[in-house]
N, C-alpha and C. Protein backbone atom coordinates (compact mmCIF):
# COMPACT_ATOMS: atom_id res chain seq x y z
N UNK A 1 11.02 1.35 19.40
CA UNK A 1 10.69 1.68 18.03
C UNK A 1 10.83 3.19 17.85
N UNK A 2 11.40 3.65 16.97
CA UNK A 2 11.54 4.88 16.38
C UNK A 2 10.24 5.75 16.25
N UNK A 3 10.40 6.67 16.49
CA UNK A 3 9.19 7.75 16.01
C UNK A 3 8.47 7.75 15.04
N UNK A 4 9.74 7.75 14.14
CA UNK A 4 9.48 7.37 12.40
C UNK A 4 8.19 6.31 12.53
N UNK A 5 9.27 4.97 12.84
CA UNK A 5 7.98 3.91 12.76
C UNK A 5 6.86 3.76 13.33
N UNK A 6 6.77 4.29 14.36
CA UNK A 6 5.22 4.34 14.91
C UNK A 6 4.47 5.11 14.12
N UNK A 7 4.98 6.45 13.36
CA UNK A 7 4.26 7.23 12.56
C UNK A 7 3.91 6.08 11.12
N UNK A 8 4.61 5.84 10.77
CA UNK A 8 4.29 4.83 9.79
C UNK A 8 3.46 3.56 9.73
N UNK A 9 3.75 3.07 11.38
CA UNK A 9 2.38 1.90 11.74
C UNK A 9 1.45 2.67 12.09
N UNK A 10 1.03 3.72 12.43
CA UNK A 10 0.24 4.60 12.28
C UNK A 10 -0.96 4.84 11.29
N UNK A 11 0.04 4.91 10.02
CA UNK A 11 -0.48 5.31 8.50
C UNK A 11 -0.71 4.28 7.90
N UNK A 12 -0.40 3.22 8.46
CA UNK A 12 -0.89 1.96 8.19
C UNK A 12 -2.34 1.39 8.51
N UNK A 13 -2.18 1.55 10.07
CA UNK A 13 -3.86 1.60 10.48
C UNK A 13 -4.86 2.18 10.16
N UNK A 14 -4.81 3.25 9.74
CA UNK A 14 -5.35 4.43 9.10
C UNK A 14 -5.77 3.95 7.88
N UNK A 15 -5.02 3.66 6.88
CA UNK A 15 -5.09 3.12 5.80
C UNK A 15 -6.03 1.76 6.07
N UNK A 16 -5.85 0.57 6.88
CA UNK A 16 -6.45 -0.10 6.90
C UNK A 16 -7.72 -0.01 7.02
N UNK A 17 -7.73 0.62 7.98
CA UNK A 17 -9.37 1.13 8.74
C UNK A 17 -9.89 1.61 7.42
N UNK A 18 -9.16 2.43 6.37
CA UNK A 18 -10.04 2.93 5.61
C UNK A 18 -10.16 2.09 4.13
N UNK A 19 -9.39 1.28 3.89
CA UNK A 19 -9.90 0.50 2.98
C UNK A 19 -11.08 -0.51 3.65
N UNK A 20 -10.88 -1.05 4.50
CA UNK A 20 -12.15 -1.48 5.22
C UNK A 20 -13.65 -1.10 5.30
N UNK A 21 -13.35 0.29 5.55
CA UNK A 21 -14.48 0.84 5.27
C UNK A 21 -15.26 1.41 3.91
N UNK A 22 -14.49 1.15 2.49
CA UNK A 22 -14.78 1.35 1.70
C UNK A 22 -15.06 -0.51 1.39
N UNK A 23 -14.79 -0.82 1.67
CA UNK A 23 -15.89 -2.51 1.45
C UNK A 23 -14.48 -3.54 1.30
N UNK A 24 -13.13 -3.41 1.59
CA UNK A 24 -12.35 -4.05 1.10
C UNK A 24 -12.21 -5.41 2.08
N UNK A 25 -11.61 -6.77 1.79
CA UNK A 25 -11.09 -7.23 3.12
C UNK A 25 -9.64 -7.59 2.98
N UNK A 26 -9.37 -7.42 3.97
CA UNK A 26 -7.64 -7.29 3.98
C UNK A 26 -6.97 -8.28 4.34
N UNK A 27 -6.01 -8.91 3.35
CA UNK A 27 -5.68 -10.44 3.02
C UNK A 27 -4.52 -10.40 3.80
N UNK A 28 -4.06 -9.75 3.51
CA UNK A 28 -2.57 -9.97 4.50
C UNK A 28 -2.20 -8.24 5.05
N UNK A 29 -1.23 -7.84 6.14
CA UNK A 29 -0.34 -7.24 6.07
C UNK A 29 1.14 -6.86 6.28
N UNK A 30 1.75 -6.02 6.06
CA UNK A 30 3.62 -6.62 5.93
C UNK A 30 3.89 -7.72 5.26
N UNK A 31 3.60 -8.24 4.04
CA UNK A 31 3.79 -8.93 3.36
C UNK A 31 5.11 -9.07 2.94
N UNK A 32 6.12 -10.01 3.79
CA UNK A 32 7.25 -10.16 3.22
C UNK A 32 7.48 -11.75 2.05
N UNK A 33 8.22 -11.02 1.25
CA UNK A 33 8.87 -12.33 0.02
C UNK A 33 10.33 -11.84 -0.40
N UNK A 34 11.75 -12.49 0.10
CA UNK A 34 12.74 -11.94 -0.11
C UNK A 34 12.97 -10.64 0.29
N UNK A 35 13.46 -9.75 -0.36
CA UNK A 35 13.28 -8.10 -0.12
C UNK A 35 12.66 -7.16 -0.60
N UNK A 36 11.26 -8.06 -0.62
CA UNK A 36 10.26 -7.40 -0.63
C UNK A 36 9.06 -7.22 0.09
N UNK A 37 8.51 -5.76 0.10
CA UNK A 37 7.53 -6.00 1.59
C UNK A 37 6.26 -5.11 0.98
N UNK A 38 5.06 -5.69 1.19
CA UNK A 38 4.47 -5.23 0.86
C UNK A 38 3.27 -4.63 1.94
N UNK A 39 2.43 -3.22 2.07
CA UNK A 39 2.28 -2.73 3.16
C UNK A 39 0.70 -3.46 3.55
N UNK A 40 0.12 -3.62 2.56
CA UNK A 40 -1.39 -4.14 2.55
C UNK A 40 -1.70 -5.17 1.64
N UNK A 41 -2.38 -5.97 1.20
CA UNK A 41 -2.63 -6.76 0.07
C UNK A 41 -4.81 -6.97 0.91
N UNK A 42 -5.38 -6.12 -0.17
CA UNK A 42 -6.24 -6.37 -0.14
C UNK A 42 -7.31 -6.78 -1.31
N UNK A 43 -8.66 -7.46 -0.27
CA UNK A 43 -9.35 -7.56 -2.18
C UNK A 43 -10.77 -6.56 -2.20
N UNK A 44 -11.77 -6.40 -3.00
CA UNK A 44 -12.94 -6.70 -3.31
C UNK A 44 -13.33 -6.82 -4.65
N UNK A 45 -14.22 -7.72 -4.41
CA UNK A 45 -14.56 -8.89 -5.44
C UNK A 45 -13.71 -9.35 -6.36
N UNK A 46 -13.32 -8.66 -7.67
CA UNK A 46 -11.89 -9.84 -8.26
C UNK A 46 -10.99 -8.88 -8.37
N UNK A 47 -10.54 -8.11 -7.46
CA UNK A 47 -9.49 -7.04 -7.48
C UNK A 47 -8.96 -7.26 -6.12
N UNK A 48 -7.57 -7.72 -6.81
CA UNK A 48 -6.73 -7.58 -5.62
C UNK A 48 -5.68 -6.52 -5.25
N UNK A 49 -5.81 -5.25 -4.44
CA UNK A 49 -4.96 -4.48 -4.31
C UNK A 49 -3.96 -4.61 -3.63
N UNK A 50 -2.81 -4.46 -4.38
CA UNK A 50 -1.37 -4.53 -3.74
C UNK A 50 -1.64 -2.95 -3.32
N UNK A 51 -0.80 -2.42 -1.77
CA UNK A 51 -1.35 -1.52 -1.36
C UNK A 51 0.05 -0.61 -0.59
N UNK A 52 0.86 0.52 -1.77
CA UNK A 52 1.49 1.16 -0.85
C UNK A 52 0.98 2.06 -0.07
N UNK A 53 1.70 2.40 1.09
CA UNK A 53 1.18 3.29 2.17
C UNK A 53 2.64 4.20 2.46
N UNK A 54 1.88 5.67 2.07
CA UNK A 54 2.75 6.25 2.55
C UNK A 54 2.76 7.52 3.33
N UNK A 55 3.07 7.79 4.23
CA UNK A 55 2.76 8.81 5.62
C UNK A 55 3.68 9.63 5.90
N UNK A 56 3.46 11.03 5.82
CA UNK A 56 3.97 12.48 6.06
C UNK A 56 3.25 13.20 6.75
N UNK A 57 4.12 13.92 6.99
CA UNK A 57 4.23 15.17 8.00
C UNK A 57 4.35 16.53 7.45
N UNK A 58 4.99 16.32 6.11
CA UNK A 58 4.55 17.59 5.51
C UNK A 58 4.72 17.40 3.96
N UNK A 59 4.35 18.04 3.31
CA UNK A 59 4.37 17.67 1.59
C UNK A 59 4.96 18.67 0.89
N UNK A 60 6.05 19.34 1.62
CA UNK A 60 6.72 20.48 0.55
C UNK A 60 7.63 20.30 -0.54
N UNK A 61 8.31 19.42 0.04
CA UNK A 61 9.23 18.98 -1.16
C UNK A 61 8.81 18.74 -2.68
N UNK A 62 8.57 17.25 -2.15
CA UNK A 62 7.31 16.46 -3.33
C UNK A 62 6.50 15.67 -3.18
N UNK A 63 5.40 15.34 -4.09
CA UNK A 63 3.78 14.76 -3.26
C UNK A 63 4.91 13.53 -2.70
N UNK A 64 3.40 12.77 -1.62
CA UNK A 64 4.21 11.73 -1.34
C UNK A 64 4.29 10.90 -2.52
N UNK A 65 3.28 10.63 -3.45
CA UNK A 65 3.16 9.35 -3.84
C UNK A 65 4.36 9.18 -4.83
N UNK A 66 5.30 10.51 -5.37
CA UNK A 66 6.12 10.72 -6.33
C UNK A 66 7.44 9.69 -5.37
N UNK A 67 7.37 9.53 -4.42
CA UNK A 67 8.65 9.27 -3.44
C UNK A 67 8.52 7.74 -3.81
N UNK A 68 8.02 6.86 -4.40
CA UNK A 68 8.09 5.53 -4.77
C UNK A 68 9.17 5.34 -6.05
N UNK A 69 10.05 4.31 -5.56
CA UNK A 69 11.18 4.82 -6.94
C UNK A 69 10.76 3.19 -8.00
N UNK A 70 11.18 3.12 -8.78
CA UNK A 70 11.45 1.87 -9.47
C UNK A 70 11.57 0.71 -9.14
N UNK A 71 12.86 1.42 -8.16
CA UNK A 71 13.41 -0.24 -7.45
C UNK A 71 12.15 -0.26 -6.70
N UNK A 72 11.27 0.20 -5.65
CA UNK A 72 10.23 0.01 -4.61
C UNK A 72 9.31 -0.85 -5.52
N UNK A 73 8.62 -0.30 -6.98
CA UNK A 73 7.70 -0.75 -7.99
C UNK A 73 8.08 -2.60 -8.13
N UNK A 74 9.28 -2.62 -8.29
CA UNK A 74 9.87 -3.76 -8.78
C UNK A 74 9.93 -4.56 -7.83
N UNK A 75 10.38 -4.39 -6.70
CA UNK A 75 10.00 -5.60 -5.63
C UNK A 75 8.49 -5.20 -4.95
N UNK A 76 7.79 -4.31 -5.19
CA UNK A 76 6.61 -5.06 -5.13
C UNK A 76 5.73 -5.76 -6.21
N UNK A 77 5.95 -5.55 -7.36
CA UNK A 77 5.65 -6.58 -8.46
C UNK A 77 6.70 -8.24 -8.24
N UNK A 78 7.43 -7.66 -7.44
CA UNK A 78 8.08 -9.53 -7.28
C UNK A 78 6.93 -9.97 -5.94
N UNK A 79 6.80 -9.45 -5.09
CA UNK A 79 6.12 -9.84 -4.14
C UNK A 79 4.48 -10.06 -4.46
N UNK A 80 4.28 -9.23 -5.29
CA UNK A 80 2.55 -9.55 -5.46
C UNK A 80 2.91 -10.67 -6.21
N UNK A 81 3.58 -11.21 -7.40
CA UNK A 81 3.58 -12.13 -8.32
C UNK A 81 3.64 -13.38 -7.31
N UNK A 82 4.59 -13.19 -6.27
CA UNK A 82 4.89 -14.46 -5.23
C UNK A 82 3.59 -14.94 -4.66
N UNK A 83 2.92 -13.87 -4.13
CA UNK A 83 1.63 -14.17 -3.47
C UNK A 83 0.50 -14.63 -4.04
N UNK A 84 0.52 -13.96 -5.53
CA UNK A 84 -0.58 -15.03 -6.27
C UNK A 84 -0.23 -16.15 -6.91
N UNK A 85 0.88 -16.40 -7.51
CA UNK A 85 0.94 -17.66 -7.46
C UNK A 85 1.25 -18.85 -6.78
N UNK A 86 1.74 -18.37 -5.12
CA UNK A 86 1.89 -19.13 -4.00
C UNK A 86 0.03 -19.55 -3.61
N UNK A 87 -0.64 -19.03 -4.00
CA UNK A 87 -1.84 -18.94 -4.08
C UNK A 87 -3.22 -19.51 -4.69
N UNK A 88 -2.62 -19.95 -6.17
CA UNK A 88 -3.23 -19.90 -7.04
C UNK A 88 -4.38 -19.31 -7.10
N UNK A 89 -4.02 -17.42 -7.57
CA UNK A 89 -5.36 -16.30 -7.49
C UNK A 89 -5.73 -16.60 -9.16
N UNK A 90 -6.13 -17.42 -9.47
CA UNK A 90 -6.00 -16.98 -10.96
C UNK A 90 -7.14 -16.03 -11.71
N UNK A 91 -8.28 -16.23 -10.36
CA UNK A 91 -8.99 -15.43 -11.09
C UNK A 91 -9.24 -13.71 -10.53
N UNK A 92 -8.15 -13.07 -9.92
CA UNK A 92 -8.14 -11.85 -9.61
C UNK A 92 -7.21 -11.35 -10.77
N UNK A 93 -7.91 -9.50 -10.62
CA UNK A 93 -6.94 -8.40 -11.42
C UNK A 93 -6.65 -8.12 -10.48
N UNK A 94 -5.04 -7.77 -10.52
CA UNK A 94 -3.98 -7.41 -9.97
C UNK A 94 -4.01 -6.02 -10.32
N UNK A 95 -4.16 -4.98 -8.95
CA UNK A 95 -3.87 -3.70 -8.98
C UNK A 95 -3.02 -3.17 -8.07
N UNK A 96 -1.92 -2.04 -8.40
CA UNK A 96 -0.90 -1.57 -7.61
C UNK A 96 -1.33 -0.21 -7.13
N UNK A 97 -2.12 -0.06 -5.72
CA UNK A 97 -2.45 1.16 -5.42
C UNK A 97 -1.32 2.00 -4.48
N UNK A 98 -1.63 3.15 -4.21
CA UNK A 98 -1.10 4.08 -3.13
C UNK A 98 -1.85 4.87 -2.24
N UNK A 99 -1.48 4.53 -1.20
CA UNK A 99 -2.63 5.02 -0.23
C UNK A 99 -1.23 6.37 0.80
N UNK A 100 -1.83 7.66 0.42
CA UNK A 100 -1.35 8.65 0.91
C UNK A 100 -2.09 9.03 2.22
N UNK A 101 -0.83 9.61 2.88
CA UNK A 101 -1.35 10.10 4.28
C UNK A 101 -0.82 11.24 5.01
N UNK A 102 -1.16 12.27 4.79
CA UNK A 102 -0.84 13.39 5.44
C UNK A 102 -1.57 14.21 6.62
N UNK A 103 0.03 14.04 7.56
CA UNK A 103 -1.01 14.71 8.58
C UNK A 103 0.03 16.12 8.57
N UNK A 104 -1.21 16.73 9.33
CA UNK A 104 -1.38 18.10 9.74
C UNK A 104 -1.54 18.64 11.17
N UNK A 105 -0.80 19.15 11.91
CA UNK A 105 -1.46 18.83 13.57
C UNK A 105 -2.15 17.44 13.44
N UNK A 106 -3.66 17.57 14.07
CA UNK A 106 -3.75 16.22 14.53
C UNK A 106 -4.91 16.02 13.88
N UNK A 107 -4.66 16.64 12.64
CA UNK A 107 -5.99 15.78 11.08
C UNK A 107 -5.04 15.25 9.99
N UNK A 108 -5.74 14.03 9.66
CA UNK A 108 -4.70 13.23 8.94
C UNK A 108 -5.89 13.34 7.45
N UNK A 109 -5.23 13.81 6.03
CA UNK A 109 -5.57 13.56 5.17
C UNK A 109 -5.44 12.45 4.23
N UNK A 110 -6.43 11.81 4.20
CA UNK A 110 -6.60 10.44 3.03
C UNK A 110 -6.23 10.51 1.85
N UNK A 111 -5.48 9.83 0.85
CA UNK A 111 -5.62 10.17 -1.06
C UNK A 111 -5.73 8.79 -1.02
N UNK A 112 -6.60 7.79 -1.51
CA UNK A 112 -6.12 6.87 -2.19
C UNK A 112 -6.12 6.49 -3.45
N UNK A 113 -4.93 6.66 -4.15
CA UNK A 113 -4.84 6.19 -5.84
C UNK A 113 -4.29 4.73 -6.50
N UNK A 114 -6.00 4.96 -6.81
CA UNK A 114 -6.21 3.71 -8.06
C UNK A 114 -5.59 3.17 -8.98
N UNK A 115 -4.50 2.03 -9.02
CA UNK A 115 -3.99 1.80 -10.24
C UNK A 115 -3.01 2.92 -10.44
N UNK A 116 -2.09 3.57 -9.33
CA UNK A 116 -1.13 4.30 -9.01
C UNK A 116 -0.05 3.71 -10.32
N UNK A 117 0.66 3.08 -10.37
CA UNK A 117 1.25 2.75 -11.29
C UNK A 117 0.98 1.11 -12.18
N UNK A 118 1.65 0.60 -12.99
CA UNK A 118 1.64 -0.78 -14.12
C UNK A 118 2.47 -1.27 -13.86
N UNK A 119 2.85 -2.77 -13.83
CA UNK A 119 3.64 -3.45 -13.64
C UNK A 119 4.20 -4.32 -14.88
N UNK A 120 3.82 -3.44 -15.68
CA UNK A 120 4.98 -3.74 -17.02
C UNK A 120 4.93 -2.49 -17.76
């Protein structure tokens, strides 16, 4: 496995551990449907967070969370739609978060944003 990706299953765990610890429980992860993948799918109580994760090394360019394009938005709105109605969630709100991760030497900073983007 690539560097890359270990840094990224990395920012994943990280992320997990920390929605966890803010009270969440975590329904699935790597959520694949077609070509779409989704990094977390978690809930608490009738909120289900669809959950990007994204992990850097440095933030000069641009924030991370700006690095999510359309097309990324769009197959994960195909993939959350797959999962709740493969499901029948009918009674959760559907939220599309972003969970940022920047490290620094060897301190990793948390952002996680709420309702990051809409899926219409």
């Amino acid at each position: 496995m690539g560097k890359h990706n270990e840094f990224g299953k990395k920012g994943e765990e990280i992320a997990t551990n920390f929605l966890i610890e803010k009270g969440y429980t975590i329904k699935h992860s790597n959520y694949r449907y077609l070509k779409s993948e989704i990094d977390i799918i978690a809930q608490k109580g009738d909120i289900l967070a669809i959950v990007e994760v994204r992990t850097r090394s440095n933030d000069f360019v641009i924030p991370i969370a700006d690095t999510i394009t359309k097309k990324k938005i769009k197959l994960l709105v195909r993939g959350a739609n797959q999962y709740v109605t493969s499901r029948n969630l009918e009674d959760v709100e559907v939220r599309f978060d972003v969970i940022t991760i920047l490290k620094n030497s060897t301190i990793f900073k948390i952002e996680h944003l709420e309702s990051a983007f809409y899926h219409f």
